[in-house]
PDB file of N, CA and C in Angstrom:
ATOM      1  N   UNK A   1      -9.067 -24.414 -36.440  1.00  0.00           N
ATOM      2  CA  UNK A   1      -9.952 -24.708 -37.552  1.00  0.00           C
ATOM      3  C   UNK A   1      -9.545 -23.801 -38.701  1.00  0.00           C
ATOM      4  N   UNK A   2      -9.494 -24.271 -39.796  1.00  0.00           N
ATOM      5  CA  UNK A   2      -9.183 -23.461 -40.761  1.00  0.00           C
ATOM      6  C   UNK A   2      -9.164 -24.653 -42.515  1.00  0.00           C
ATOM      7  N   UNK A   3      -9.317 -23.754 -43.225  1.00  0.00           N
ATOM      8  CA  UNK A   3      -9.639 -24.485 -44.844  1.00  0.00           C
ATOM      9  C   UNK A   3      -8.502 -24.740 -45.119  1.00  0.00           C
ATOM     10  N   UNK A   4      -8.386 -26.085 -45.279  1.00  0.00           N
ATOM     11  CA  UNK A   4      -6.939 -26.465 -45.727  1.00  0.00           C
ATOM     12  C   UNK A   4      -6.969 -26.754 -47.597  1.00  0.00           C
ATOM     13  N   UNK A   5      -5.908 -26.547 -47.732  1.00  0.00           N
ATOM     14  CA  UNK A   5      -6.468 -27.192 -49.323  1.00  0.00           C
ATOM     15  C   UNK A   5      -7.209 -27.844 -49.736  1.00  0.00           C
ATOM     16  N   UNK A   6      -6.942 -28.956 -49.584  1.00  0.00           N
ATOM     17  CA  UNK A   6      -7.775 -30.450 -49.870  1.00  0.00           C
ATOM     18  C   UNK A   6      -9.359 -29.721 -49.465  1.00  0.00           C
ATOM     19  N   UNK A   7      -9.687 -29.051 -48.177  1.00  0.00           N
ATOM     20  CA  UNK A   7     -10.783 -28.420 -48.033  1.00  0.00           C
ATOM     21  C   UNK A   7     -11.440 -27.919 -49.344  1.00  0.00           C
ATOM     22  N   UNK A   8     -10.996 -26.993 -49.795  1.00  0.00           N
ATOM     23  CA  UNK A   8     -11.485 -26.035 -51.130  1.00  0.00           C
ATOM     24  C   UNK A   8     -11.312 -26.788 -51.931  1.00  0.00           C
ATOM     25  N   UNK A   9     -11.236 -27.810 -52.377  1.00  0.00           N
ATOM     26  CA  UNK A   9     -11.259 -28.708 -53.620  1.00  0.00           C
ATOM     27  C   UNK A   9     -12.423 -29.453 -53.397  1.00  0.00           C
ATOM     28  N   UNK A  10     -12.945 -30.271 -52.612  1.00  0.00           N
ATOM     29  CA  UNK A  10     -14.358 -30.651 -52.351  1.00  0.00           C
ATOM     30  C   UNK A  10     -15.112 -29.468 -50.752  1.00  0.00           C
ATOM     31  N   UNK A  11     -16.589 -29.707 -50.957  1.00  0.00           N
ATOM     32  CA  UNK A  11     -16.976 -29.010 -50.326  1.00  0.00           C
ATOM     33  C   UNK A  11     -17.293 -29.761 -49.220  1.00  0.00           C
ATOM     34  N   UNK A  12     -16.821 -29.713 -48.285  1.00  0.00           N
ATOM     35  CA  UNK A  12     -16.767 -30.486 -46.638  1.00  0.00           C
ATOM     36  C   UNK A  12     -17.197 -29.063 -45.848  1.00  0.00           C
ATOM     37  N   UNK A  13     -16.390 -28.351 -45.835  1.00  0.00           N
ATOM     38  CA  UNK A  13     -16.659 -26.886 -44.802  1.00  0.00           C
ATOM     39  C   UNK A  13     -18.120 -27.090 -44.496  1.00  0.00           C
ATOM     40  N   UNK A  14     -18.923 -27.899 -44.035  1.00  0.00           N
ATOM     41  CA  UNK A  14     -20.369 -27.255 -43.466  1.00  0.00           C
ATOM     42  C   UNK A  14     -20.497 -27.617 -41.787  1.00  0.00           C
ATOM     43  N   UNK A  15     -21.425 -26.238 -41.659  1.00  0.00           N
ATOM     44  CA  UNK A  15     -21.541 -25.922 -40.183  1.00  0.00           C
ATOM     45  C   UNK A  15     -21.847 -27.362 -39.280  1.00  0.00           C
ATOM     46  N   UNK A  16     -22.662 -28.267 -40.164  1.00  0.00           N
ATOM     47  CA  UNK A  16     -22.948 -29.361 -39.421  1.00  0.00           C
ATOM     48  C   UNK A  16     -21.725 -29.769 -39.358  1.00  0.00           C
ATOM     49  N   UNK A  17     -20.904 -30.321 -40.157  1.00  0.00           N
ATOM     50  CA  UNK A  17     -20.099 -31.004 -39.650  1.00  0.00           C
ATOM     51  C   UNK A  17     -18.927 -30.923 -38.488  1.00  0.00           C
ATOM     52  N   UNK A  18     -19.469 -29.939 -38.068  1.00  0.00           N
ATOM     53  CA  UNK A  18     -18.760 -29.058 -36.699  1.00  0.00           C
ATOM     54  C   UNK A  18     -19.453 -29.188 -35.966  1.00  0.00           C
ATOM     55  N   UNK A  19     -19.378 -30.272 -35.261  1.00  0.00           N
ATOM     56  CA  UNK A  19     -19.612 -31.062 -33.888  1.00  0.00           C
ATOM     57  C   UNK A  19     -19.357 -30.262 -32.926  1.00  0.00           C
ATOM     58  N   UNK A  20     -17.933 -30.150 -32.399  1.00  0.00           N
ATOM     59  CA  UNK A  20     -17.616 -29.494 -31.798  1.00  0.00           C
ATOM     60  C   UNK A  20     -18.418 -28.353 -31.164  1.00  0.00           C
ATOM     61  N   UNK A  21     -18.937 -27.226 -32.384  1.00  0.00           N
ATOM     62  CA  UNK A  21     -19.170 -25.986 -31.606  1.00  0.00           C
ATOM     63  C   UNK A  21     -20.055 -26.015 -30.852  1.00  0.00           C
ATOM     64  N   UNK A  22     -20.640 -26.557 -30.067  1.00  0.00           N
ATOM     65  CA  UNK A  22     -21.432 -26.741 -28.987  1.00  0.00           C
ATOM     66  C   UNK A  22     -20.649 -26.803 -27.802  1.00  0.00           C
ATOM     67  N   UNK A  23     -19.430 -27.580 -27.896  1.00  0.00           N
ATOM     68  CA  UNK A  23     -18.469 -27.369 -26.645  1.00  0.00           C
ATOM     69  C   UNK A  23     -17.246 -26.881 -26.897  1.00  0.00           C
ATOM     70  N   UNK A  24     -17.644 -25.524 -27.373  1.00  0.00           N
ATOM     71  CA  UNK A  24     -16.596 -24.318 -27.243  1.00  0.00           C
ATOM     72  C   UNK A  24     -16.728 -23.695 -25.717  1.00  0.00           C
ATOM     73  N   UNK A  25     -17.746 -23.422 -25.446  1.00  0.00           N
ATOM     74  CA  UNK A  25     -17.698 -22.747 -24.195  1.00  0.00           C
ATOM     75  C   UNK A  25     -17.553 -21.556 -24.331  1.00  0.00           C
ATOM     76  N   UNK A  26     -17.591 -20.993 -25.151  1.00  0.00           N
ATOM     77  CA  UNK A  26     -16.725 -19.221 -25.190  1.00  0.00           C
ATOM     78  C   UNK A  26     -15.585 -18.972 -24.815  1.00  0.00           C
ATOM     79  N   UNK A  27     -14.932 -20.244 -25.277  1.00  0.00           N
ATOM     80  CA  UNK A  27     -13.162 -20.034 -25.104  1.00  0.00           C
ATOM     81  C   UNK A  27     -13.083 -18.800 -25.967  1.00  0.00           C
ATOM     82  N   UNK A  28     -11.830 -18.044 -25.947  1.00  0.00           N
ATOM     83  CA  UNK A  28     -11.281 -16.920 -27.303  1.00  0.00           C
ATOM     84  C   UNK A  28     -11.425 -17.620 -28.634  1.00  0.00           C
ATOM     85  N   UNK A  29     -11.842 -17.349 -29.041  1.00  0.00           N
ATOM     86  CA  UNK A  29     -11.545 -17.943 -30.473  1.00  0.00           C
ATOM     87  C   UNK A  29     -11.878 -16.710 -31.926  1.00  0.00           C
ATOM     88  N   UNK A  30     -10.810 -17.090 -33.070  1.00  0.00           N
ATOM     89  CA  UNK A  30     -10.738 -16.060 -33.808  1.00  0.00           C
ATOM     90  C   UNK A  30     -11.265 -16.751 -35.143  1.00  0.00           C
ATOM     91  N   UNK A  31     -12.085 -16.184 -36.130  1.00  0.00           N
ATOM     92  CA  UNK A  31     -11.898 -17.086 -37.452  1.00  0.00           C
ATOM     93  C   UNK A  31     -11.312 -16.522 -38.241  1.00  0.00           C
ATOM     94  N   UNK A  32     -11.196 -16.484 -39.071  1.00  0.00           N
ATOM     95  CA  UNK A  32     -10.385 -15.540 -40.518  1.00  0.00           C
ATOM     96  C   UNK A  32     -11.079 -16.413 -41.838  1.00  0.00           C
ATOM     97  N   UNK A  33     -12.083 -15.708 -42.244  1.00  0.00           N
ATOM     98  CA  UNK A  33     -12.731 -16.291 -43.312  1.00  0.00           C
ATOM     99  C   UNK A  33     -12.345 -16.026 -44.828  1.00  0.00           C
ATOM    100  N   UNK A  34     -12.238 -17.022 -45.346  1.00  0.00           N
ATOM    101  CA  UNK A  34     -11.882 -16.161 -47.283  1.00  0.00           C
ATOM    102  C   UNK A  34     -12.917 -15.725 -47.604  1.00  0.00           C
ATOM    103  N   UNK A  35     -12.461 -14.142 -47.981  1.00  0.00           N
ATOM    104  CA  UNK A  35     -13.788 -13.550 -48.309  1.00  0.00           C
ATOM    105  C   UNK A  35     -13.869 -13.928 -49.553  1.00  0.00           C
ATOM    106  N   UNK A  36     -13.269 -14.968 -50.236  1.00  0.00           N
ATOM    107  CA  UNK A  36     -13.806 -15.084 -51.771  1.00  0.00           C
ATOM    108  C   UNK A  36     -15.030 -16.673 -51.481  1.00  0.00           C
ATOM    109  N   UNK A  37     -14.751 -16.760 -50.310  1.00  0.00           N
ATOM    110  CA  UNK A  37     -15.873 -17.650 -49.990  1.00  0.00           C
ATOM    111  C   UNK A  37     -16.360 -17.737 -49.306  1.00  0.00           C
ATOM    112  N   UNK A  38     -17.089 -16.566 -49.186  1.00  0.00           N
ATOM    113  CA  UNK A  38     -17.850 -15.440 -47.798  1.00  0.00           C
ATOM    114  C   UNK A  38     -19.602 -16.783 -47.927  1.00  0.00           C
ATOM    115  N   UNK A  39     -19.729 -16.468 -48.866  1.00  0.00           N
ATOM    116  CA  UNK A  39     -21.062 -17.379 -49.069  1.00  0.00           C
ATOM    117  C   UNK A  39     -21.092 -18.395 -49.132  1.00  0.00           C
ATOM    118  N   UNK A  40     -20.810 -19.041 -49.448  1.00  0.00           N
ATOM    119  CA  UNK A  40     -21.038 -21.057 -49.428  1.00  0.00           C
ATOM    120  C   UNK A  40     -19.780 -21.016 -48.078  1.00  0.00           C
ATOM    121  N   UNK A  41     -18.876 -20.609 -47.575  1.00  0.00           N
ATOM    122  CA  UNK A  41     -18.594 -21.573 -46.111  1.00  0.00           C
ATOM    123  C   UNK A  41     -18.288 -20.401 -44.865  1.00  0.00           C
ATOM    124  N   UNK A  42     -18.005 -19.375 -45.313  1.00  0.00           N
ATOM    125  CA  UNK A  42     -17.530 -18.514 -44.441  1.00  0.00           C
ATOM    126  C   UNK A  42     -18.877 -17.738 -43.624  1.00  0.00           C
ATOM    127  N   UNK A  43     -19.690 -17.579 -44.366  1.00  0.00           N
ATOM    128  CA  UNK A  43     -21.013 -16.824 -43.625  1.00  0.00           C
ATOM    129  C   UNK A  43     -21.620 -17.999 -42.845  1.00  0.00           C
ATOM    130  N   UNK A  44     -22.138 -19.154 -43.631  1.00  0.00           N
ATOM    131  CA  UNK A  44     -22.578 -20.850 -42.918  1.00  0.00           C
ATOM    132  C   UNK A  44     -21.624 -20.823 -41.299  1.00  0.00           C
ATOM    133  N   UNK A  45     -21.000 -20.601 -41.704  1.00  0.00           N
ATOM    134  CA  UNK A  45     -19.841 -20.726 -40.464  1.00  0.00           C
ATOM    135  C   UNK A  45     -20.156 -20.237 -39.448  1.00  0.00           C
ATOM    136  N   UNK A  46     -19.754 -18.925 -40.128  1.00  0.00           N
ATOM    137  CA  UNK A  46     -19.817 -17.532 -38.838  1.00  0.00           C
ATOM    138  C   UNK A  46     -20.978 -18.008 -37.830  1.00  0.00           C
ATOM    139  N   UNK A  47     -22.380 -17.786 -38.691  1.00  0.00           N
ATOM    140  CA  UNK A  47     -23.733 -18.148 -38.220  1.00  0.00           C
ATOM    141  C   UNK A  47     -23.719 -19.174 -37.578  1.00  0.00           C
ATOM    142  N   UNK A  48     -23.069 -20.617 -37.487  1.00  0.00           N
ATOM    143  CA  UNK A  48     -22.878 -21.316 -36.587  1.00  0.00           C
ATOM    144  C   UNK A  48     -22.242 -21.161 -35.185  1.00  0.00           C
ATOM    145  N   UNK A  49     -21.277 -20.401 -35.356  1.00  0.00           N
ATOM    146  CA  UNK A  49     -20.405 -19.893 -34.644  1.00  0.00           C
ATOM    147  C   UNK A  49     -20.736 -18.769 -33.536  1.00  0.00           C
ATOM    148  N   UNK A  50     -21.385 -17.849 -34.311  1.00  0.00           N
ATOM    149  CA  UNK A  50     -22.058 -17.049 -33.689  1.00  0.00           C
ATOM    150  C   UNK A  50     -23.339 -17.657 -32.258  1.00  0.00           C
ATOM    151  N   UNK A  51     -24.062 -18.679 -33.142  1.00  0.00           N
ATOM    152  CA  UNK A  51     -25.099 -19.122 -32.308  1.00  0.00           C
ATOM    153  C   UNK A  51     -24.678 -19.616 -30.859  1.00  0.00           C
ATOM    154  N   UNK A  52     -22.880 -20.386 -31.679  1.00  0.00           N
ATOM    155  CA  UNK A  52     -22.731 -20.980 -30.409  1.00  0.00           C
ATOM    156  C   UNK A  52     -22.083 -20.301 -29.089  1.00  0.00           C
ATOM    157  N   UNK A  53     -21.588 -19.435 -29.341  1.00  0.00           N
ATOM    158  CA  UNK A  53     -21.352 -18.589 -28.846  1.00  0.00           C
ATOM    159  C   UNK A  53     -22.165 -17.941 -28.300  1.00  0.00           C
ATOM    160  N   UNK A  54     -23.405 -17.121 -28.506  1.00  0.00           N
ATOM    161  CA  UNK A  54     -24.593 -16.401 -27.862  1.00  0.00           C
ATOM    162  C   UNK A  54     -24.789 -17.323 -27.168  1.00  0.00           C
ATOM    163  N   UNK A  55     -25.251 -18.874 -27.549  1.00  0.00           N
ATOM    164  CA  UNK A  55     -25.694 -19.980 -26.277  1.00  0.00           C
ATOM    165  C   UNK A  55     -24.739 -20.016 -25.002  1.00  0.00           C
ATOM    166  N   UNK A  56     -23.525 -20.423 -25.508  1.00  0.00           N
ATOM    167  CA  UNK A  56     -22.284 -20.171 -24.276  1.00  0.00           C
ATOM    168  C   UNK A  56     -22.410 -18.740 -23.310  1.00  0.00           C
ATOM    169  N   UNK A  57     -23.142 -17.910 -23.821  1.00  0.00           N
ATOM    170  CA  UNK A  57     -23.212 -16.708 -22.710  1.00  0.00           C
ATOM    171  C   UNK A  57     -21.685 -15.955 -22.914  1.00  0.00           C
ATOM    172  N   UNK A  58     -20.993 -15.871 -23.829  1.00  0.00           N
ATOM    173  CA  UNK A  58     -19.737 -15.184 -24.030  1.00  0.00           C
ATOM    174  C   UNK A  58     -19.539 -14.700 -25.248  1.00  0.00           C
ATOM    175  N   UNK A  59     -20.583 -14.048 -25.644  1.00  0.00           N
ATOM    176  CA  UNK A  59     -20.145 -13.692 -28.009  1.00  0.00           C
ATOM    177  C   UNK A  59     -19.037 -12.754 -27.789  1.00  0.00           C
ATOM    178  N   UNK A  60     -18.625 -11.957 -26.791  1.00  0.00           N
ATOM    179  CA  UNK A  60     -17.563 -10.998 -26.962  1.00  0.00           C
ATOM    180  C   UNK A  60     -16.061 -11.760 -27.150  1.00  0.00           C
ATOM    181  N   UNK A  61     -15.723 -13.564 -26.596  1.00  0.00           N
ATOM    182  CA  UNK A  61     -15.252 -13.951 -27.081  1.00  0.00           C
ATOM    183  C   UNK A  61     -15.255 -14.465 -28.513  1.00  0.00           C
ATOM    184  N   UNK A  62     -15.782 -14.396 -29.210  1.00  0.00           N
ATOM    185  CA  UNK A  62     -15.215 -14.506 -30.691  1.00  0.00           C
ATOM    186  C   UNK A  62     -15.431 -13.453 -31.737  1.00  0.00           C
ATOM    187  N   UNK A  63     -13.971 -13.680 -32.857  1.00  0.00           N
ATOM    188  CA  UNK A  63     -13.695 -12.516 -33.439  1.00  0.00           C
ATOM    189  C   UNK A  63     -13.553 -13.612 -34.750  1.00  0.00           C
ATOM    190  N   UNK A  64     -14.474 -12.474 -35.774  1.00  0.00           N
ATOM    191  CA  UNK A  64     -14.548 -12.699 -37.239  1.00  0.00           C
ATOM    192  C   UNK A  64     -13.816 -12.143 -38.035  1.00  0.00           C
ATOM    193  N   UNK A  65     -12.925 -12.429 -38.957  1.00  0.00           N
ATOM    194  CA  UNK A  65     -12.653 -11.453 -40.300  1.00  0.00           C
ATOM    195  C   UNK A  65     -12.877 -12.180 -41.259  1.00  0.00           C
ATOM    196  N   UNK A  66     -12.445 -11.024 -42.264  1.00  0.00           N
ATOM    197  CA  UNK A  66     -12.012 -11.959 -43.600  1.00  0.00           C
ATOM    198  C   UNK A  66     -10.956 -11.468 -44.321  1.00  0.00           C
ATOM    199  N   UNK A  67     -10.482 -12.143 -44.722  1.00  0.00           N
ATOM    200  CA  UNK A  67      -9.492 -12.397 -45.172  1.00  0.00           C
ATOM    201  C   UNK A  67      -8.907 -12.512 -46.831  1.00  0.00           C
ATOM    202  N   UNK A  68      -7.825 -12.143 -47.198  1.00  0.00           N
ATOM    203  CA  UNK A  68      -7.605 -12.465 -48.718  1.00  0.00           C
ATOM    204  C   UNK A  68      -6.512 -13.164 -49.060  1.00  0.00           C
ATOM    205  N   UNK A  69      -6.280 -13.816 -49.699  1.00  0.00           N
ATOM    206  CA  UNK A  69      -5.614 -15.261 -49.901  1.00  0.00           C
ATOM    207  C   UNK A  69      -4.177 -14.287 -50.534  1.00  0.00           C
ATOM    208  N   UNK A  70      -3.112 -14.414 -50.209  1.00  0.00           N
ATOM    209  CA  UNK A  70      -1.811 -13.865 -51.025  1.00  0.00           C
ATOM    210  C   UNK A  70      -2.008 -15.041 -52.130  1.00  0.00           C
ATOM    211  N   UNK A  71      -0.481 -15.065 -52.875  1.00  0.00           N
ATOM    212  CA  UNK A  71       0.159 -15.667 -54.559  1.00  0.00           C
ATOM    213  C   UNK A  71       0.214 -17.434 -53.678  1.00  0.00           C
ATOM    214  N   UNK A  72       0.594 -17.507 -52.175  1.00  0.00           N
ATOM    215  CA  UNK A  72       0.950 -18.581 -51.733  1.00  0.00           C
ATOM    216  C   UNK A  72      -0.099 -19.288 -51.078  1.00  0.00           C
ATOM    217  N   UNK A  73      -1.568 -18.749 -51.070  1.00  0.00           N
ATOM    218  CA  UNK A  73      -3.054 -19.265 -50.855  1.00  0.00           C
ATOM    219  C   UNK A  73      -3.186 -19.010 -49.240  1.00  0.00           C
ATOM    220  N   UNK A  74      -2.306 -18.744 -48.944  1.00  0.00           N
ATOM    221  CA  UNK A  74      -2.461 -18.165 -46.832  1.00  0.00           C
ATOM    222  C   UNK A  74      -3.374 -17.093 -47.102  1.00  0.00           C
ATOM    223  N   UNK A  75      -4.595 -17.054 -45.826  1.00  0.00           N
ATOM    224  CA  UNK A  75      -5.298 -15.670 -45.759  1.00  0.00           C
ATOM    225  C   UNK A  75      -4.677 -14.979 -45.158  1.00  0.00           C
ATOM    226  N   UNK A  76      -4.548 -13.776 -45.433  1.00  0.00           N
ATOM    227  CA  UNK A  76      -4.071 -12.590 -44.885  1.00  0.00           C
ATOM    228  C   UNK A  76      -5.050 -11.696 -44.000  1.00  0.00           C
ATOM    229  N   UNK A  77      -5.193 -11.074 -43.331  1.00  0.00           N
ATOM    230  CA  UNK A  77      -5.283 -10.063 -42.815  1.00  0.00           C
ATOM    231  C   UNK A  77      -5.106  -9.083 -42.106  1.00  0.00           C
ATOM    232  N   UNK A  78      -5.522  -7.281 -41.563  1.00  0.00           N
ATOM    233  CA  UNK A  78      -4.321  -6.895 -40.948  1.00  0.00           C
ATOM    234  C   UNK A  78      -3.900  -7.391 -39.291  1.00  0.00           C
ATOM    235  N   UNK A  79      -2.832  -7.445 -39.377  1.00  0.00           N
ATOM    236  CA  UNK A  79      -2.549  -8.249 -38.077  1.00  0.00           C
ATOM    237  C   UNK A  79      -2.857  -6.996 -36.595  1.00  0.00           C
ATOM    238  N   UNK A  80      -3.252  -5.549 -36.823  1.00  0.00           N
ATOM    239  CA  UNK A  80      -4.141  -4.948 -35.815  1.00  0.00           C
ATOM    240  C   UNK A  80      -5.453  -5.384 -35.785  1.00  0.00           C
ATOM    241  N   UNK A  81      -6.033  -5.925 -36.684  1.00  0.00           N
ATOM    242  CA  UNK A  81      -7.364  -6.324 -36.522  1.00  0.00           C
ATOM    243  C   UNK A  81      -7.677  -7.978 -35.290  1.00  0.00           C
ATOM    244  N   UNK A  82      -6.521  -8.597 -35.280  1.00  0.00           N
ATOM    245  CA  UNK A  82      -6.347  -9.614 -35.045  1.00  0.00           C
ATOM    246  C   UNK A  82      -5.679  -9.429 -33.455  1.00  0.00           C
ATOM    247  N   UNK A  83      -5.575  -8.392 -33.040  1.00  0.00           N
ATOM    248  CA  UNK A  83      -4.395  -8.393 -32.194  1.00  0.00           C
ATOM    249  C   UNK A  83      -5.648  -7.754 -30.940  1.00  0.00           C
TER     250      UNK A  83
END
């Protein structure tokens, strides 16, 4: 999962439309959020994410950051945080 271009040009990113996270299960999963859009999709998110996760009985599987976009629009972050 992740904001693809076309994403950030209209606003689709909402938690509802993530079906899915109900059958994550507490697989590993990592997000990397743009923190320049911590508020309208990245926090909505998390908070989804989070819930589903506490329900699954596993929150220690998932890991949040955020992230800052380089000149070429990829989020960055440090790759010890991730590791």
């Amino acid at each position: 999962m992740r904001e693809r271009e076309d994403d950030r040009k209209s606003p689709v990113l909402d938690p509802k439309d993530f079906y899915m996270l109900e059958n994550l299960n507490g697989v590993p999963f990592c997000y990397v959020a743009d923190e320049t859009r911590w508020q309208k999709v990245g926090k909505p998110l998390t908070d989804a994410l989070e819930k589903a996760y506490k329900t699954s009985g596993k929150p220690e599987n998932l890991v949040i950051l955020k992230g800052k976009r380089d000149r070429n629009g990829a989020l960055q972050v440090d790759n010890k945080k991730i590791a």
